[in-house]
C-alpha atoms as a PDB file:
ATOM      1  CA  UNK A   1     140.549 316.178 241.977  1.00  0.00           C
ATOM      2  CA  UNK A   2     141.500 314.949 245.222  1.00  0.00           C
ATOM      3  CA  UNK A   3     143.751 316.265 248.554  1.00  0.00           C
ATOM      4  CA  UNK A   4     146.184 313.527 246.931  1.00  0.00           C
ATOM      5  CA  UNK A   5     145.883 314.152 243.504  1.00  0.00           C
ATOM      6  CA  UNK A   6     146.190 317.918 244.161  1.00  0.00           C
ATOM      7  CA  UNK A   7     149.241 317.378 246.413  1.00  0.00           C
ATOM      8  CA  UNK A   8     150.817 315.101 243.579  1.00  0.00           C
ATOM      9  CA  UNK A   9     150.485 317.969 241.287  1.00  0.00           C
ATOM     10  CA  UNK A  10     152.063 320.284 242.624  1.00  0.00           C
ATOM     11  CA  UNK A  11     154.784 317.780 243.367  1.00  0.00           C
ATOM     12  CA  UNK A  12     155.329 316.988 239.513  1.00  0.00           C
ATOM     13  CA  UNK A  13     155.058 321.046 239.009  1.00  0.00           C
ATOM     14  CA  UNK A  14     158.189 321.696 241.528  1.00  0.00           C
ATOM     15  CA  UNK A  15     159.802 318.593 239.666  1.00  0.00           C
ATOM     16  CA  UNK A  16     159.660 319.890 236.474  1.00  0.00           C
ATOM     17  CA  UNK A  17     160.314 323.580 237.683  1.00  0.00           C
ATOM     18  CA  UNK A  18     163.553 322.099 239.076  1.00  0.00           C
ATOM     19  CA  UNK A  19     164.801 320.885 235.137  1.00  0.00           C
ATOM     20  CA  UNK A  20     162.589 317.364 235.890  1.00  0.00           C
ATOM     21  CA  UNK A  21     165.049 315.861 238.068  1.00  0.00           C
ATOM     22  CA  UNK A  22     163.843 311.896 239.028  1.00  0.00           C
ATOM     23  CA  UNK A  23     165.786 312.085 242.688  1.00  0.00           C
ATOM     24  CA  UNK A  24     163.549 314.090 245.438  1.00  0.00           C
ATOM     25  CA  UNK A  25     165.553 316.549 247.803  1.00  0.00           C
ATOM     26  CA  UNK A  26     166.965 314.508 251.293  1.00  0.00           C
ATOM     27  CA  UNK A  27     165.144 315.936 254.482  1.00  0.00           C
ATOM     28  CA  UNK A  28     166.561 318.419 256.511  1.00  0.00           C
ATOM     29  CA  UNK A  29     168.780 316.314 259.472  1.00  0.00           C
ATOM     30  CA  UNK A  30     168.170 319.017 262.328  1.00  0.00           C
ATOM     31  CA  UNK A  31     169.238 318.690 266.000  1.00  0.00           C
ATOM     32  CA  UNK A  32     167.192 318.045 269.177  1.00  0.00           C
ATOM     33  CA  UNK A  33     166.471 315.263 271.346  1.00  0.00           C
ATOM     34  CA  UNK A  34     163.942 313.595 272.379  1.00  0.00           C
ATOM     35  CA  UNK A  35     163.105 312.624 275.700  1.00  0.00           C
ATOM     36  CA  UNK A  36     160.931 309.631 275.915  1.00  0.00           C
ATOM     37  CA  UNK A  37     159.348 308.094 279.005  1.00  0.00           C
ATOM     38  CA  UNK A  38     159.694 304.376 278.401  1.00  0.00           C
ATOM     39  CA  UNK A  39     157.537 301.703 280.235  1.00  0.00           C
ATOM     40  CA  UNK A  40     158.394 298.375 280.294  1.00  0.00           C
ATOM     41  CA  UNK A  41     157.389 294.850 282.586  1.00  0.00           C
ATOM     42  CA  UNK A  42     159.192 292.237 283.237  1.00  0.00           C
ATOM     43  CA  UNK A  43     158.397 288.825 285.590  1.00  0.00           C
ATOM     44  CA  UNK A  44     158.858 288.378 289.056  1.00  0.00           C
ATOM     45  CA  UNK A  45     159.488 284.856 289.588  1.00  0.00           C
ATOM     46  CA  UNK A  46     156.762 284.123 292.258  1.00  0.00           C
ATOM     47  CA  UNK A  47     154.920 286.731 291.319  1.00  0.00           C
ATOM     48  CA  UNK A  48     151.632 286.709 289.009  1.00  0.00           C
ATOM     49  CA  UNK A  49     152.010 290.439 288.857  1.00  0.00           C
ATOM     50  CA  UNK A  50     154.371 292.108 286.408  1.00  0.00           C
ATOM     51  CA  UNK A  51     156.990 294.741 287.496  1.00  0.00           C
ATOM     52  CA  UNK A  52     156.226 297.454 286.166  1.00  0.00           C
ATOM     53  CA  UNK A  53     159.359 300.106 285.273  1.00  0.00           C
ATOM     54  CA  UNK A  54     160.090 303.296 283.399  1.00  0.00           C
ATOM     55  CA  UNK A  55     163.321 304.413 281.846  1.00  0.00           C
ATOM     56  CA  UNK A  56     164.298 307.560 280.001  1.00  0.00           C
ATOM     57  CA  UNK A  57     165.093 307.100 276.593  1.00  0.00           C
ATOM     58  CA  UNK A  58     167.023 309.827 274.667  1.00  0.00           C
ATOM     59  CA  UNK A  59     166.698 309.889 270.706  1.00  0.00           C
ATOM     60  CA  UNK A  60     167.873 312.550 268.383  1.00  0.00           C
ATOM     61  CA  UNK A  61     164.736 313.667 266.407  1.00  0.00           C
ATOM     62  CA  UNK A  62     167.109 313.303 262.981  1.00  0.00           C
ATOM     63  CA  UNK A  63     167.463 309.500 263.858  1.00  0.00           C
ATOM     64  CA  UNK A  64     163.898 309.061 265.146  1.00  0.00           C
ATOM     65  CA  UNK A  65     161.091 307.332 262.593  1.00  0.00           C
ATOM     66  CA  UNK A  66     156.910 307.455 263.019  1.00  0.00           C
ATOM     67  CA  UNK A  67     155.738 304.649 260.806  1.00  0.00           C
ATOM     68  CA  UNK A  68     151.889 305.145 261.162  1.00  0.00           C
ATOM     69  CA  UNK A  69     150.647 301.160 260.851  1.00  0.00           C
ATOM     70  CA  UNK A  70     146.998 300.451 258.591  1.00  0.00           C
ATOM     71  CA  UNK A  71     144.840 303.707 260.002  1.00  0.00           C
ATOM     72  CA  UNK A  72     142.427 303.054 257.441  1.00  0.00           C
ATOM     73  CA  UNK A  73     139.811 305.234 255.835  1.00  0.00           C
ATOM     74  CA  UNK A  74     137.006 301.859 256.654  1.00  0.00           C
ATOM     75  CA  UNK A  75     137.332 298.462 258.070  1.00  0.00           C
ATOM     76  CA  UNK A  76     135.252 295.633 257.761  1.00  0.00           C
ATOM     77  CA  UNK A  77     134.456 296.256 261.224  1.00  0.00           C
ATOM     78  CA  UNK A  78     132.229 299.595 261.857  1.00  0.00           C
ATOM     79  CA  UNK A  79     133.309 299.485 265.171  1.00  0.00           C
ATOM     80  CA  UNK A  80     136.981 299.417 264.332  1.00  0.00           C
ATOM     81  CA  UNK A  81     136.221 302.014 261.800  1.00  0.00           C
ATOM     82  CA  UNK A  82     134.660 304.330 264.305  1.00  0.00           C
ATOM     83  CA  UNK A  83     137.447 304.411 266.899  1.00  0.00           C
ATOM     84  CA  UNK A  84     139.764 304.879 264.220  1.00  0.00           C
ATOM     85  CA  UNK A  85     138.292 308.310 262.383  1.00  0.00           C
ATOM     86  CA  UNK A  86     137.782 309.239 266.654  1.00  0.00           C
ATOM     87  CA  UNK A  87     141.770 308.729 267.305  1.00  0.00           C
ATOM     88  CA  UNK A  88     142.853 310.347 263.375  1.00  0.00           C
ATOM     89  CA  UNK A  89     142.867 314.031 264.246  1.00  0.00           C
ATOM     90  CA  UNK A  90     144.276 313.337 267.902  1.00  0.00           C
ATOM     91  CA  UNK A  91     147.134 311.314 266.157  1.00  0.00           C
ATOM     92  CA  UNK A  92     147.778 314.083 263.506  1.00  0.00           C
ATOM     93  CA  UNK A  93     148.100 316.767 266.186  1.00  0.00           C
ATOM     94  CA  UNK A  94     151.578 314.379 267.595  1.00  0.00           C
ATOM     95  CA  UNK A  95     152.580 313.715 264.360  1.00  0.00           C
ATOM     96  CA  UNK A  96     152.621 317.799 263.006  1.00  0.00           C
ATOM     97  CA  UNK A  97     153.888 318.311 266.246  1.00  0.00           C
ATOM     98  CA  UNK A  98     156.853 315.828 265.809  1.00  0.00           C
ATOM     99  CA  UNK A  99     157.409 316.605 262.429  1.00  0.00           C
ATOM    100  CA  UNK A 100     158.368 320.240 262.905  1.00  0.00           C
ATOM    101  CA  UNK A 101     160.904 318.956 265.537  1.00  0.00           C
ATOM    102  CA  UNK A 102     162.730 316.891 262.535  1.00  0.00           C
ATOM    103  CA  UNK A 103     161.143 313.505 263.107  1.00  0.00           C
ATOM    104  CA  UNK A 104     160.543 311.653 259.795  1.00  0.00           C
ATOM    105  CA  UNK A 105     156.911 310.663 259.338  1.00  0.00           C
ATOM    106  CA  UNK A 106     156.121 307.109 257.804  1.00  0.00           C
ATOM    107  CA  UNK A 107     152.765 306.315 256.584  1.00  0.00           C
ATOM    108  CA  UNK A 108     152.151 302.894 256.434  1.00  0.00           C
ATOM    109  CA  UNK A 109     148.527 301.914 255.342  1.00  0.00           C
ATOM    110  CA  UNK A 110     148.618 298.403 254.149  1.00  0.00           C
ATOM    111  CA  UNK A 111     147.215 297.510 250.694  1.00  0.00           C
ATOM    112  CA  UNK A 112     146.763 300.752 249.527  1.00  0.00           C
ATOM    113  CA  UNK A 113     150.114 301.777 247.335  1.00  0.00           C
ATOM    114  CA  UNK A 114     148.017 301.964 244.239  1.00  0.00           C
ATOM    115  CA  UNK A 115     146.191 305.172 245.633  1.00  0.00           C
ATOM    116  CA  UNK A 116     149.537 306.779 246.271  1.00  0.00           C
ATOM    117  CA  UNK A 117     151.524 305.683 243.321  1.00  0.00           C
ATOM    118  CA  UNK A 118     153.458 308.409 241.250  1.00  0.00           C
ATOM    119  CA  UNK A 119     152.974 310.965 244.464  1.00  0.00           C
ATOM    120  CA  UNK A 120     156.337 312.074 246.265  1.00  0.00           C
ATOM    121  CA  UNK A 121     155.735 310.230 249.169  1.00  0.00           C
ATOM    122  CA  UNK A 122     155.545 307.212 247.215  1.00  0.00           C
ATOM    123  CA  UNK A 123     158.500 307.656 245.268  1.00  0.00           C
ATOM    124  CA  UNK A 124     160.908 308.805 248.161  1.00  0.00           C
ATOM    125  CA  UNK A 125     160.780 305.346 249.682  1.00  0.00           C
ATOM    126  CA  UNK A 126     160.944 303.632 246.376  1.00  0.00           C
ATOM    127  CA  UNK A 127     164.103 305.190 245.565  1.00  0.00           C
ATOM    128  CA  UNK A 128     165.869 304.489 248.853  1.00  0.00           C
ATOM    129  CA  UNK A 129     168.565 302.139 247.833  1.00  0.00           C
ATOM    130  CA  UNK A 130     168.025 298.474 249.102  1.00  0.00           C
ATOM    131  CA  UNK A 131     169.852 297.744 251.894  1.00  0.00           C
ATOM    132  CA  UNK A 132     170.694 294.087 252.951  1.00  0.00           C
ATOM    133  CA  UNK A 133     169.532 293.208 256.311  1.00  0.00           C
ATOM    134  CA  UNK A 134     170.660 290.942 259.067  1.00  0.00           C
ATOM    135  CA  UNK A 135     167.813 288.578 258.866  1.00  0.00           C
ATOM    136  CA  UNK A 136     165.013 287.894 256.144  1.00  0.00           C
ATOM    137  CA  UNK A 137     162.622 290.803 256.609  1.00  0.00           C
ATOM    138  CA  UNK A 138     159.229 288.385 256.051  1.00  0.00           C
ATOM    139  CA  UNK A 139     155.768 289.722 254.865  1.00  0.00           C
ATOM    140  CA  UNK A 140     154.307 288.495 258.110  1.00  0.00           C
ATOM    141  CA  UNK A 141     155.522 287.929 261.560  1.00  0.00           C
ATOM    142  CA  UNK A 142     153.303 285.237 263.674  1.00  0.00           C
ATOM    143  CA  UNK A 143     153.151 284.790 267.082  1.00  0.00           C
ATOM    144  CA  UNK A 144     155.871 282.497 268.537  1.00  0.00           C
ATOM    145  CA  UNK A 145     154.186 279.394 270.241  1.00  0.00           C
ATOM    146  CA  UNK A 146     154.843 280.483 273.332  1.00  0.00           C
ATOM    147  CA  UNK A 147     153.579 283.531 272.980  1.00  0.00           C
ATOM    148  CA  UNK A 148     150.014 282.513 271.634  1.00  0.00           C
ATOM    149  CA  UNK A 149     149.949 280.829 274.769  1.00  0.00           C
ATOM    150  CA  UNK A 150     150.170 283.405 276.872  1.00  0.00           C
ATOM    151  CA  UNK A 151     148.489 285.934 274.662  1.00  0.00           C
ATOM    152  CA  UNK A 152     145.825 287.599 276.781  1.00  0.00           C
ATOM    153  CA  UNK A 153     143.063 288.671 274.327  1.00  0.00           C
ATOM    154  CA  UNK A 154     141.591 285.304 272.896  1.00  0.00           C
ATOM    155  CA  UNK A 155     141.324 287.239 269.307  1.00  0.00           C
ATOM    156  CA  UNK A 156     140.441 283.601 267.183  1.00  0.00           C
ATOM    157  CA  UNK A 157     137.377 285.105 265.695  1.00  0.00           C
ATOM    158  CA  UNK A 158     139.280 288.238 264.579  1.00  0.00           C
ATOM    159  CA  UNK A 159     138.305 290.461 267.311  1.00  0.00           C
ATOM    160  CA  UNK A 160     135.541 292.315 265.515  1.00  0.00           C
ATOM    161  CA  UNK A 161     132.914 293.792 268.269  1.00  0.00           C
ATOM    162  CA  UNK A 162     130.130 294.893 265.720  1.00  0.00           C
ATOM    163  CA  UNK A 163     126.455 293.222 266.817  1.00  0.00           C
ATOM    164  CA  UNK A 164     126.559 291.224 263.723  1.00  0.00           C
ATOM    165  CA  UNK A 165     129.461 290.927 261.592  1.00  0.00           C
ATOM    166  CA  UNK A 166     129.675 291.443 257.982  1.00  0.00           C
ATOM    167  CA  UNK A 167     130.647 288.717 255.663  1.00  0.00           C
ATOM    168  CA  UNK A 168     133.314 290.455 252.890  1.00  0.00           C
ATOM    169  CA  UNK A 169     133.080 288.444 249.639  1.00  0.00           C
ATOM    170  CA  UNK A 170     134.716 291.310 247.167  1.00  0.00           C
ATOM    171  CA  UNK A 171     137.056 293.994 247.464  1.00  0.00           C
ATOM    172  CA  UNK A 172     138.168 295.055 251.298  1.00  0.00           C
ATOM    173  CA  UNK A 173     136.619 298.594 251.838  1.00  0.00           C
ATOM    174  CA  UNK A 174     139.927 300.632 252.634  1.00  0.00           C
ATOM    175  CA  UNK A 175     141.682 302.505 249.700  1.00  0.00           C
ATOM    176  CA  UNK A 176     143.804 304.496 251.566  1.00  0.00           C
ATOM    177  CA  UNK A 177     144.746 306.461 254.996  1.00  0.00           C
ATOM    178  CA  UNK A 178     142.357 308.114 256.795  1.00  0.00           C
ATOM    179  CA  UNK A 179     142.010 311.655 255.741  1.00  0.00           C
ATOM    180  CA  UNK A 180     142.360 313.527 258.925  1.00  0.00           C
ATOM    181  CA  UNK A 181     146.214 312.423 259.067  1.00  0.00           C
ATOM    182  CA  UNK A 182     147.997 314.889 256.767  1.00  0.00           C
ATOM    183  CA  UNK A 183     150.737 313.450 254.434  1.00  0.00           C
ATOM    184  CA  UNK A 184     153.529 316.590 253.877  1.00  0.00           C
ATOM    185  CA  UNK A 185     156.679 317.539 253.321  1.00  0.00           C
ATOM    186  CA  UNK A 186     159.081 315.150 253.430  1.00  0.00           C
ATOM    187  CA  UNK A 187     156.474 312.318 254.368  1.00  0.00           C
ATOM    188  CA  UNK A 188     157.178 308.780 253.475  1.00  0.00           C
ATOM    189  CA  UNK A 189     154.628 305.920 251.941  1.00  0.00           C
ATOM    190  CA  UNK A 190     154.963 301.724 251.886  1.00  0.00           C
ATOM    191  CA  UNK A 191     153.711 298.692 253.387  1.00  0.00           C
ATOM    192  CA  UNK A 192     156.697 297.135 252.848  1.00  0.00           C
ATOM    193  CA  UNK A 193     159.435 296.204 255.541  1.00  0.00           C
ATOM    194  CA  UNK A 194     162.228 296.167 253.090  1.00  0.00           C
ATOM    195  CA  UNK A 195     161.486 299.587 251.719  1.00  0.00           C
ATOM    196  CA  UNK A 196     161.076 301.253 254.941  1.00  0.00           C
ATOM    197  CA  UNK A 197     164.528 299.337 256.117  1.00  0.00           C
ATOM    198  CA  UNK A 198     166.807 300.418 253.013  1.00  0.00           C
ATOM    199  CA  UNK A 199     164.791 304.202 253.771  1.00  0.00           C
ATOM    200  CA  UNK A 200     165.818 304.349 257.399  1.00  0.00           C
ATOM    201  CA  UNK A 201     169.224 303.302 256.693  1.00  0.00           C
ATOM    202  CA  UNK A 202     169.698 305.745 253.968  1.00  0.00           C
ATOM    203  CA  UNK A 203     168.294 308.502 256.305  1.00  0.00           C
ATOM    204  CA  UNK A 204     170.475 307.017 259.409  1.00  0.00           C
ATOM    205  CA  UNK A 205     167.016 306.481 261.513  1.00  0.00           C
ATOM    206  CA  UNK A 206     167.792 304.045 264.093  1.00  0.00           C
ATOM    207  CA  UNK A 207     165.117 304.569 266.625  1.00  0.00           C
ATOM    208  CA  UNK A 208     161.047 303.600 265.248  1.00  0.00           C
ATOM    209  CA  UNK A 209     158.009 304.948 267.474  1.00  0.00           C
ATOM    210  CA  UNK A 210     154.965 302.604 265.675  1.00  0.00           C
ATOM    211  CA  UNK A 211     151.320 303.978 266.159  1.00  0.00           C
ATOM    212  CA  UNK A 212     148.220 302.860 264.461  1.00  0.00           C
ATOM    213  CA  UNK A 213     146.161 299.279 264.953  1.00  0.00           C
ATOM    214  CA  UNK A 214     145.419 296.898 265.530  1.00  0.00           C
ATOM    215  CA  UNK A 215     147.625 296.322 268.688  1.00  0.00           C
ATOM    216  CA  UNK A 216     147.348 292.470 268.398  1.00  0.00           C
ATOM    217  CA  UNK A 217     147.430 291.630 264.840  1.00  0.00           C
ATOM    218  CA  UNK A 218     148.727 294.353 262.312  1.00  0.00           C
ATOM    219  CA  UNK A 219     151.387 296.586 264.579  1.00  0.00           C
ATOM    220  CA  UNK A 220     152.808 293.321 265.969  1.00  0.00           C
ATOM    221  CA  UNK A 221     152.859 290.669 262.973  1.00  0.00           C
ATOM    222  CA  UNK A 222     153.218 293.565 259.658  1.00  0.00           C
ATOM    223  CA  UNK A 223     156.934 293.229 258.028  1.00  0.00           C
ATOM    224  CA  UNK A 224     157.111 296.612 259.249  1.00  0.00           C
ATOM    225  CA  UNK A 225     155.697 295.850 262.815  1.00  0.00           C
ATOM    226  CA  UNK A 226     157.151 295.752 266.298  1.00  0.00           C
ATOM    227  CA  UNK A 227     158.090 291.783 266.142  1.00  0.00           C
ATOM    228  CA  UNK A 228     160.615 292.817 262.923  1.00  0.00           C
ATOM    229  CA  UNK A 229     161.654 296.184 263.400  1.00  0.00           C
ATOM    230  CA  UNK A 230     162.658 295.211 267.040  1.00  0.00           C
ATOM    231  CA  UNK A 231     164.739 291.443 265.376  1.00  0.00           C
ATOM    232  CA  UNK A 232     166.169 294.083 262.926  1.00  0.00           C
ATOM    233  CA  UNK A 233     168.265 296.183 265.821  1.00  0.00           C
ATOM    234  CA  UNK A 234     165.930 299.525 265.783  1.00  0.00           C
ATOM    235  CA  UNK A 235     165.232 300.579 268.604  1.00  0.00           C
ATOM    236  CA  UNK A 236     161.321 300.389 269.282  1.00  0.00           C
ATOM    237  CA  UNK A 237     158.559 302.164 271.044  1.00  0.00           C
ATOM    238  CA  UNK A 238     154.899 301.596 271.046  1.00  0.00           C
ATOM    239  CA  UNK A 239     152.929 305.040 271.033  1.00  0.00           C
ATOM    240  CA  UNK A 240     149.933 303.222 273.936  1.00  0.00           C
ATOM    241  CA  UNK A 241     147.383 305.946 273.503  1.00  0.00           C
ATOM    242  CA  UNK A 242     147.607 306.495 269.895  1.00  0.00           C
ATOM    243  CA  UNK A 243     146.834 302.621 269.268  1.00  0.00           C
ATOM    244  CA  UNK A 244     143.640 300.325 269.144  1.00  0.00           C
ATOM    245  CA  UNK A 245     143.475 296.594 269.183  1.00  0.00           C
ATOM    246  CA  UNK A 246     140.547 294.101 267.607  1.00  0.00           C
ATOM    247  CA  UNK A 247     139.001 292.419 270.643  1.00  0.00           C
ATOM    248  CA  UNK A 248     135.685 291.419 271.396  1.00  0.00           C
ATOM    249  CA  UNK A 249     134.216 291.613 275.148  1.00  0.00           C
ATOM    250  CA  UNK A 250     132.636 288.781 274.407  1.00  0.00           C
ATOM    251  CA  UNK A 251     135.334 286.806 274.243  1.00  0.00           C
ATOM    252  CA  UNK A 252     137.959 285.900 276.992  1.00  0.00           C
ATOM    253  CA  UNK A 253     138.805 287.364 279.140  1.00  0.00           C
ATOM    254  CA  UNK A 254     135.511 289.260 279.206  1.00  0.00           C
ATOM    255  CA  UNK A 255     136.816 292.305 279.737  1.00  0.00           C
ATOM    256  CA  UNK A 256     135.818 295.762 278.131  1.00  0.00           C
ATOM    257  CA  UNK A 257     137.361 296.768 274.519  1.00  0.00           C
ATOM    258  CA  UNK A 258     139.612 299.417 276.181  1.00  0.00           C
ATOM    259  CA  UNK A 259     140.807 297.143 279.014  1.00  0.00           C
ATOM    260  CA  UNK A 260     141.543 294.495 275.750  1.00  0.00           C
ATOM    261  CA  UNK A 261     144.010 297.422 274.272  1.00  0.00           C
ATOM    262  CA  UNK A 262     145.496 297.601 277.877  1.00  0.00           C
ATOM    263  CA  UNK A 263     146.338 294.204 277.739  1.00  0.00           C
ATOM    264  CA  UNK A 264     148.023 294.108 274.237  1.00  0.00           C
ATOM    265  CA  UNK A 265     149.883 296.804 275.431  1.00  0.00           C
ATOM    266  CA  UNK A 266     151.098 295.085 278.516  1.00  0.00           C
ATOM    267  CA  UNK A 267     151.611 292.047 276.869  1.00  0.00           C
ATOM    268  CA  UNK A 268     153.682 293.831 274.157  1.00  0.00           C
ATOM    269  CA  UNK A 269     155.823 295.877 276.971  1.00  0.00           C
ATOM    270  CA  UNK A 270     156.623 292.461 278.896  1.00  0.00           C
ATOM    271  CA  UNK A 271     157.314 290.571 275.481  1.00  0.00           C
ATOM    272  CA  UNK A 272     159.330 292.932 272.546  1.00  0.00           C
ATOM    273  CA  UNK A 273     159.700 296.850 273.498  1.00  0.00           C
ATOM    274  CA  UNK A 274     158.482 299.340 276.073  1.00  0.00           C
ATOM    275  CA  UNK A 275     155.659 301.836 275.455  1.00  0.00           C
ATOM    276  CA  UNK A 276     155.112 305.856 275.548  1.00  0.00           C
ATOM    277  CA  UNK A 277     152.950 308.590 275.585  1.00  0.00           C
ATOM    278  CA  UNK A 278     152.727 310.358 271.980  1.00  0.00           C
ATOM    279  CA  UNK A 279     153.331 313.795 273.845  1.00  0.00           C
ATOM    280  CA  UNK A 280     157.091 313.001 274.476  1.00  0.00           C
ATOM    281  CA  UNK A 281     157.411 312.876 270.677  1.00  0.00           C
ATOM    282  CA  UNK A 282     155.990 316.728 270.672  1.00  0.00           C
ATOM    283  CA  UNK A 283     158.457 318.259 272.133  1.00  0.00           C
ATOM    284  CA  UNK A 284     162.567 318.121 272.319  1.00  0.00           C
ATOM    285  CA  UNK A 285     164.726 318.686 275.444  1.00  0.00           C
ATOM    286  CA  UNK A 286     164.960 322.272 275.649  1.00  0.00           C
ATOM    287  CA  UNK A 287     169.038 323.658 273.831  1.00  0.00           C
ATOM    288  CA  UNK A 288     168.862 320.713 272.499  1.00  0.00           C
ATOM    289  CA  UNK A 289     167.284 322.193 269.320  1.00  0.00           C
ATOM    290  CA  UNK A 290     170.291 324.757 268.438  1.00  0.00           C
ATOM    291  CA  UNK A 291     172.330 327.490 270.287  1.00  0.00           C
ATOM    292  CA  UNK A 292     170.867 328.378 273.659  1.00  0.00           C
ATOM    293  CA  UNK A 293     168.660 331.718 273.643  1.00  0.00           C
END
């Protein structure tokens, strides 16, 4: 039996202990705030350097969403693969970390429900009522023509850095998250942007932190990613060191992978929301939290 399978278990146990009632218990709404240090650029007309600027962003933890974007157990790049399972544990030290502050959690790991159906996770986002939304909440987000033009990663060939890549025929290799990111408590699960909208306005979350990769294709264009959350009124951060993007050195502009990421990054902070460190999501502003000591 597996860490999934076991968890469900239990989970069906406590149901039926509880007289086998369908609805799962609402997450504790505690208080605290968060105090986020928010990067953003803008253009100086003139200028072929951005301006670079920080603002301090407070969120209550109770309103405040991690959706965790496709951190895969394998890719069909090893490369990708490997600097995933190297950023896993460093991502589920933030999100424990958040989580005891009252932050919901949001696993998102595209293409995978099937693993997860019938757990609590699962069935805590399916049951969120469907809420209508401003504007059509689509399966995919593409660039805007403008901003393919300007992107700054040529990422045409997919962005895959392995020596020689693989050609994938059958079934994609990923099944589900990666293990070292725990799913608890009053964790969520779904790929999909309407579920995750109805679920954050049922649990009156109106600020999204988005981790996970790939910084130029899936956190950006997913109906869940940066380019919708942000046209949906959330208010949206990008967690920079807790992210990866597919580019190649090989292609423009010839740069090395991690200076690639830095430009995604940049690009997204100029373009749809500022970035942050994952640490301000570890701790609240201290009283915040309850009666002063």
């Amino acid at each position: 039996m597996t860490l999934i399978e076991r968890r469900s278990f239990l989970g069906i146990l406590a149901a039926c202990a509880a007289g086998g009632a369908e609805t799962l218990p609402n997450r504790p709404k505690v208080p605290g705030t968060l105090s986020l240090r928010a990067r953003r650029r803008t253009n100086r007309v003139g200028s072929a350097k951005d301006r670079v600027s920080e603002q301090t962003l407070r969120w209550e933890a109770a309103r405040t969403a991690i959706v965790i974007c496709d951190m895969w157990d394998s890719h069909t790049c090893s490369l990708s693969a490997q600097r995933v399972a190297a950023m896993a544990p460093r991502m589920n030290q933030a999100i424990n970390a958040a989580r005891s502050l009252g932050v919901t959690i949001v696993h998102a790991p595209s293409e995978t429900m099937r693993h997860y159906e019938g757990t609590p996770w699962r069935r805590r986002m399916q049951q969120a009522p469907a809420a209508p939304s401003p504007i059509e909440i689509l399966a995919r987000c593409p660039r805007e023509p403008e901003e393919t033009r300007d992107f700054p990663i040529d990422d045409t060939a997919g962005g895959c850095d392995d020596p020689i890549l693989k050609e994938w025929t059958g079934p994609l290799p990923w099944r589900r998250q990666h293990p070292a990111i725990d799913i608890v408590g009053f964790d969520g699960i779904s790929d999909s942007g309407q579920e995750i909208y109805s679920f954050a306005k049922q649990e009156g979350i109106t600020n999204i932190a988005l981790m996970g990769v790939h910084t130029n294709i899936c956190i950006l264009n997913r109906s869940f990613g940066v380019r919708q959350m942000t046209r949906l009124g959330f208010q949206v951060v990008l967690v920079r060191d807790l992210t990866d993007a597919m580019y190649d050195p090989r292609r423009r502009p010839y740069v090395s992978h991690a200076r690639g990421t830095e430009l995604v990054i940049e690009h997204i902070e100029a373009k749809w929301c500022p970035s942050i460190l994952s640490e301000d999501l570890t701790r609240v502003i201290p009283g915040t939290d309850g009666p002063a000591s």
